[in-house]
N, C-alpha and C. Protein backbone atom coordinates (compact mmCIF):
# COMPACT_ATOMS: atom_id res chain seq x y z
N UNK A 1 46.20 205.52 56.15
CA UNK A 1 44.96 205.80 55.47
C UNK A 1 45.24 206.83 54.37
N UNK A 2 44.88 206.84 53.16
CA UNK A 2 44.83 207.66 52.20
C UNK A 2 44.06 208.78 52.28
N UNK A 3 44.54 209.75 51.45
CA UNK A 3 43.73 210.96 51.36
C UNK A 3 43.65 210.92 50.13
N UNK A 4 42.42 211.71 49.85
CA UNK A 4 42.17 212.43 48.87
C UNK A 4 41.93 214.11 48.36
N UNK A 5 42.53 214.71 47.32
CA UNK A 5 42.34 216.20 47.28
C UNK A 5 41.78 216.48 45.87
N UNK A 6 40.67 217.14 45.75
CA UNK A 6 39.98 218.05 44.72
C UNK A 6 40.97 219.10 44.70
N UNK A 7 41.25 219.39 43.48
CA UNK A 7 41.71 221.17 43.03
C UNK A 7 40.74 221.75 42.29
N UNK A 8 40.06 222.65 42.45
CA UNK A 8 39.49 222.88 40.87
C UNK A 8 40.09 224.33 40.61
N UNK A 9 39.89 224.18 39.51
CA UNK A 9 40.19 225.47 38.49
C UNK A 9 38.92 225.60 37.54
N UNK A 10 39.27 227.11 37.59
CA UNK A 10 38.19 227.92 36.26
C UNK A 10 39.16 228.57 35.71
N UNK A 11 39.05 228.40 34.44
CA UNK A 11 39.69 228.76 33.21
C UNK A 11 39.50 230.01 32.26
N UNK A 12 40.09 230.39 31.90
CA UNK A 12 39.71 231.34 31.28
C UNK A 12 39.84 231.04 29.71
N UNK A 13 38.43 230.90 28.49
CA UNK A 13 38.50 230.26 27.40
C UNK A 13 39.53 230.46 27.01
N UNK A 14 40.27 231.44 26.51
CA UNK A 14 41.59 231.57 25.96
C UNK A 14 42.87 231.16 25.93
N UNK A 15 42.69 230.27 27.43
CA UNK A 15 43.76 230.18 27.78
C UNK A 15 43.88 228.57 27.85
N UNK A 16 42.81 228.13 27.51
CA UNK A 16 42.50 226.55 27.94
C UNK A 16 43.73 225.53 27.21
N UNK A 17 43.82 225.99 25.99
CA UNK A 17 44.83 225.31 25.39
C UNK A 17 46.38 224.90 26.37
N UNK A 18 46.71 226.40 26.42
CA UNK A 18 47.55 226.63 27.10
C UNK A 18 47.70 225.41 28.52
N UNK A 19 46.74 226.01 29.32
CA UNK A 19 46.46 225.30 30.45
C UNK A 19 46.62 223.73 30.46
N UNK A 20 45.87 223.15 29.44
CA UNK A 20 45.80 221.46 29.23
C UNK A 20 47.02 220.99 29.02
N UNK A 21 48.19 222.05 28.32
CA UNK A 21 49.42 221.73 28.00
C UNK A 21 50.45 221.72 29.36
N UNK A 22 49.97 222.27 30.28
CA UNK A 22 50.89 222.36 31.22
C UNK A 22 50.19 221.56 31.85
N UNK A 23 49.04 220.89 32.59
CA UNK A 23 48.14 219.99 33.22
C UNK A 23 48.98 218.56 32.39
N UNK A 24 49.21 218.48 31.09
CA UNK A 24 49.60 217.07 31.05
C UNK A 24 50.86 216.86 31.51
N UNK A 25 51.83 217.73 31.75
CA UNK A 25 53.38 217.91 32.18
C UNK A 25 53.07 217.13 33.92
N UNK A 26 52.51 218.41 34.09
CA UNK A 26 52.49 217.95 35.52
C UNK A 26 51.45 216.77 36.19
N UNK A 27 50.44 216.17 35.63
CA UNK A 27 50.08 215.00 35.70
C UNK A 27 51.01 214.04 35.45
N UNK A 28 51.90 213.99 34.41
CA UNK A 28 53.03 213.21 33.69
C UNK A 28 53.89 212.56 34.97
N UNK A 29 54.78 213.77 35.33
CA UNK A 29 56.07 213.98 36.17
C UNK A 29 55.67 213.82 37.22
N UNK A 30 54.02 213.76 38.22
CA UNK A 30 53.82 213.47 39.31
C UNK A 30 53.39 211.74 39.47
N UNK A 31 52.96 211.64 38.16
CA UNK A 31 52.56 210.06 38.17
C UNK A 31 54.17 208.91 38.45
N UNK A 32 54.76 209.88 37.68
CA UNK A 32 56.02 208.98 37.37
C UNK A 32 56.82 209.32 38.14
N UNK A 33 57.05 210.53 39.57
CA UNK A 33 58.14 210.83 40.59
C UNK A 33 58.13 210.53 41.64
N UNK A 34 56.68 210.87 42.15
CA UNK A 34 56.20 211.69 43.62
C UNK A 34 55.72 210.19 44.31
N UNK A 35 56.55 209.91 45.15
CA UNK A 35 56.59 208.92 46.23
C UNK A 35 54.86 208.68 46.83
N UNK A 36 54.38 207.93 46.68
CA UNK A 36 53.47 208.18 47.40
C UNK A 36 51.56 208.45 46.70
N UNK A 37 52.46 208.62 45.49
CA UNK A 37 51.20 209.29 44.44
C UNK A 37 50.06 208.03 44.48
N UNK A 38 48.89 207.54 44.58
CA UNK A 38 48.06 206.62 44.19
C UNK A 38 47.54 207.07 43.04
N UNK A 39 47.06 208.04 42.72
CA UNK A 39 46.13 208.60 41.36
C UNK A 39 46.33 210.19 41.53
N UNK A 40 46.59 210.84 40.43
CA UNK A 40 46.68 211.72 39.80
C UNK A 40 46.27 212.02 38.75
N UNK A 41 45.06 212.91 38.54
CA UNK A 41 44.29 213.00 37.16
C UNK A 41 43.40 213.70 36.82
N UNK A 42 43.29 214.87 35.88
CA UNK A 42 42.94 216.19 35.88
C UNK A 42 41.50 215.72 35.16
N UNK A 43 40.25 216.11 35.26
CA UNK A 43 39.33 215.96 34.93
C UNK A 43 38.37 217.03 34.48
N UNK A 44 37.65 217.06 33.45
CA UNK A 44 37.07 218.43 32.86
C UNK A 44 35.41 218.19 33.05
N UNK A 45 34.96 219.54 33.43
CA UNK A 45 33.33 219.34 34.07
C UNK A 45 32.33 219.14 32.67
N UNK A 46 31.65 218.08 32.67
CA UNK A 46 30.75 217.65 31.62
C UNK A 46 29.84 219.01 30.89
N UNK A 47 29.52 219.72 32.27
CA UNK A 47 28.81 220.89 31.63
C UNK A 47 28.86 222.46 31.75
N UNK A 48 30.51 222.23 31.79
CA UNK A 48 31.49 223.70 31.90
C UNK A 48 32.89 223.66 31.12
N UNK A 49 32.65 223.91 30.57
CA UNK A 49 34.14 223.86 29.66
C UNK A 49 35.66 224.33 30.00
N UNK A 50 35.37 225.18 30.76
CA UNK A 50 36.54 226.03 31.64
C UNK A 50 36.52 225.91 32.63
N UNK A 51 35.76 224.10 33.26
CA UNK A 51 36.04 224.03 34.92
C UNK A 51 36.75 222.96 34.66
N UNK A 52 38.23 222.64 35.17
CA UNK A 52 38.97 221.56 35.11
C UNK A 52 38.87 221.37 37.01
N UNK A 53 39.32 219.68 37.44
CA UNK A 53 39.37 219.65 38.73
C UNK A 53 40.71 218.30 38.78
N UNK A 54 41.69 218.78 39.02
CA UNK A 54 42.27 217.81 39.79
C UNK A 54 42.31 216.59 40.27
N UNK A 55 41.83 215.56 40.54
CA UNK A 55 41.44 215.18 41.71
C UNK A 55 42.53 214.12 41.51
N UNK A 56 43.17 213.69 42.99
CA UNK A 56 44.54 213.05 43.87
C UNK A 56 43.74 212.11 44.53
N UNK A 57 44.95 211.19 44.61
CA UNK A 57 44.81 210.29 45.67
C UNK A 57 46.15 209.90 46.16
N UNK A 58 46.57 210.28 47.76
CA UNK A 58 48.09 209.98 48.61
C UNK A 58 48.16 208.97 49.38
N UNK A 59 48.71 208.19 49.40
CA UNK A 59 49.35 207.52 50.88
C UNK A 59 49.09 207.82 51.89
N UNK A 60 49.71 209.25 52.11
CA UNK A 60 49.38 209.89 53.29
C UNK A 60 49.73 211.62 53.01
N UNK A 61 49.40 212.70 53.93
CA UNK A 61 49.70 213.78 54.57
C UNK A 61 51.45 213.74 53.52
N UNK A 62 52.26 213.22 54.24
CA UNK A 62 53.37 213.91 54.20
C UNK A 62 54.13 213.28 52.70
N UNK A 63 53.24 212.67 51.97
CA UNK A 63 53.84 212.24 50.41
C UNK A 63 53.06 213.27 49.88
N UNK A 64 51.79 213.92 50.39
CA UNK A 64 51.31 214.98 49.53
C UNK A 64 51.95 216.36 49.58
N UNK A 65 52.79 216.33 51.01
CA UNK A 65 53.78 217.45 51.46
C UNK A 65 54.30 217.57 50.50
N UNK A 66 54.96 216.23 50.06
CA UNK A 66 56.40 216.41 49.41
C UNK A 66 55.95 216.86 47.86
N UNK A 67 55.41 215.84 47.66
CA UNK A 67 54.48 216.57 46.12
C UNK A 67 54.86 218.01 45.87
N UNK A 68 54.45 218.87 47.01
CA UNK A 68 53.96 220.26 46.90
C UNK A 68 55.60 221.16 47.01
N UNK A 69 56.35 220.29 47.32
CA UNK A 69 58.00 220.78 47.57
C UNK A 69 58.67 220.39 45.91
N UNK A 70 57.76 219.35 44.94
CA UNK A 70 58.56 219.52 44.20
C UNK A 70 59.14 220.27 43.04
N UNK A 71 60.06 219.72 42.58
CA UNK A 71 60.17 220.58 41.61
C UNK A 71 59.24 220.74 40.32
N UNK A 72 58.41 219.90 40.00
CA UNK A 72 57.41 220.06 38.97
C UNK A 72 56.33 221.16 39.47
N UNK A 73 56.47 220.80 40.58
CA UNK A 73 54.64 221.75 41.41
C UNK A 73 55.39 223.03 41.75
N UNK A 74 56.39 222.92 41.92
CA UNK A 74 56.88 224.84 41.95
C UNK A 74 57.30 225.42 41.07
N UNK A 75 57.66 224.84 39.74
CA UNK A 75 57.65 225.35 38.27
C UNK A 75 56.13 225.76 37.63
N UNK A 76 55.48 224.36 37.99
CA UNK A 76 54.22 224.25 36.71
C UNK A 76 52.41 224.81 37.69
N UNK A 77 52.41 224.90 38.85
CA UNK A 77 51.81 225.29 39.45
C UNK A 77 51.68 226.88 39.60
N UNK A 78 52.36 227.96 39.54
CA UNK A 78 52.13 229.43 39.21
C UNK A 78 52.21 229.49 37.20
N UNK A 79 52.00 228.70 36.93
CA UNK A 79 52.16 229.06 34.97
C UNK A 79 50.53 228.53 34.99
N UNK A 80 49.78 227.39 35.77
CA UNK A 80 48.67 226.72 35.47
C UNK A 80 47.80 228.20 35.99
N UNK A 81 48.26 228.60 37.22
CA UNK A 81 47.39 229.50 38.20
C UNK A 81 47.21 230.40 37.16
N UNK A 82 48.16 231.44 36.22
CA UNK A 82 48.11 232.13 35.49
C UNK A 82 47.19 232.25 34.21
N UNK A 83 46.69 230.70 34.02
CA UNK A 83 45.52 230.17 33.32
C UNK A 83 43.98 230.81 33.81
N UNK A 84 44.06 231.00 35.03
CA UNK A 84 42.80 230.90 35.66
C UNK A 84 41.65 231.96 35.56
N UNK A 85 40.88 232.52 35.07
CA UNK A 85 39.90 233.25 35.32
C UNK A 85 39.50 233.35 36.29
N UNK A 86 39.26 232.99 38.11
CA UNK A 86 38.41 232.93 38.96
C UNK A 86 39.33 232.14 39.72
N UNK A 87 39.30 232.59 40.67
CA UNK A 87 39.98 231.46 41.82
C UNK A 87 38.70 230.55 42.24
N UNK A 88 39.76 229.37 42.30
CA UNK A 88 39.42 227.74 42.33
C UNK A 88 39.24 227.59 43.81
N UNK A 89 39.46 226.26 43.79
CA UNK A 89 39.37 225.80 45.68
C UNK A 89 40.54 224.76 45.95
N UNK A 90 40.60 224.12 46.98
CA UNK A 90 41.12 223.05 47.13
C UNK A 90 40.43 222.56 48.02
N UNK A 91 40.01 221.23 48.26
CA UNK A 91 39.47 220.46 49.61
C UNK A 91 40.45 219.02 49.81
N UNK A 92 40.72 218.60 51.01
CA UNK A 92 41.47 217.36 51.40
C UNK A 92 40.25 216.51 51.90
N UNK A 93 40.27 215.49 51.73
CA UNK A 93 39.28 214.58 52.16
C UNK A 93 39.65 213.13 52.83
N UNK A 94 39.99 212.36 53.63
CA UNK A 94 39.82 211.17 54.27
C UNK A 94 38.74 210.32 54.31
N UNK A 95 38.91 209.47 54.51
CA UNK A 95 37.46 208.51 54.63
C UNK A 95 37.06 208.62 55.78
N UNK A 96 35.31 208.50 55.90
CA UNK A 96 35.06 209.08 57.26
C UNK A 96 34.50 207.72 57.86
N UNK A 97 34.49 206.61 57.29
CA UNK A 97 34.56 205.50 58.06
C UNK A 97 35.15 204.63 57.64
């Protein structure tokens, strides 16, 4: 059964540029590496400009493990965080029927 995970981020205006530039790297390199990936794709809130959200779709649990071991997400994941104005969230989600 697949999962699904929301990230969101809040941005800080200044930095948004920045941020979108490293969001397309690592959307890029996860679409095209990470075993397991179904959808990967950063999405921006219609009526917030500095709320970007993530949102994934895995195989399973342990292809999203690996994701998080790689080398794109342990390079480009503390440079995105550094973007942030406000800490974000994360939620995992399954289908509940």
């Amino acid at each position: 059964m697949s999962i699904k995970v929301v990230a969101n981020d809040y941005i800080a205006a200044d930095k948004v540029e920045t941020y979108l530039a490293l969001a397309k790297q690592i959307v890029a390199k996860t679409n095209a590496n990470d075993k397991g990936c179904i959808s990967y794709q950063l999405y921006s809130d219609i009526n917030d400009p500095v709320h970007f959200a993530m949102i994934e779709e895995w195989e399973d649990q342990e292809s999203l493990d690996a994701h998080m071991k790689s080398p794109h997400f342990v390079e480009l994941i503390p440079q995105l965080g550094a973007c942030s104005a406000k800490e974000g969230g994360i939620a995992i989600y399954k289908k509940a029927f």
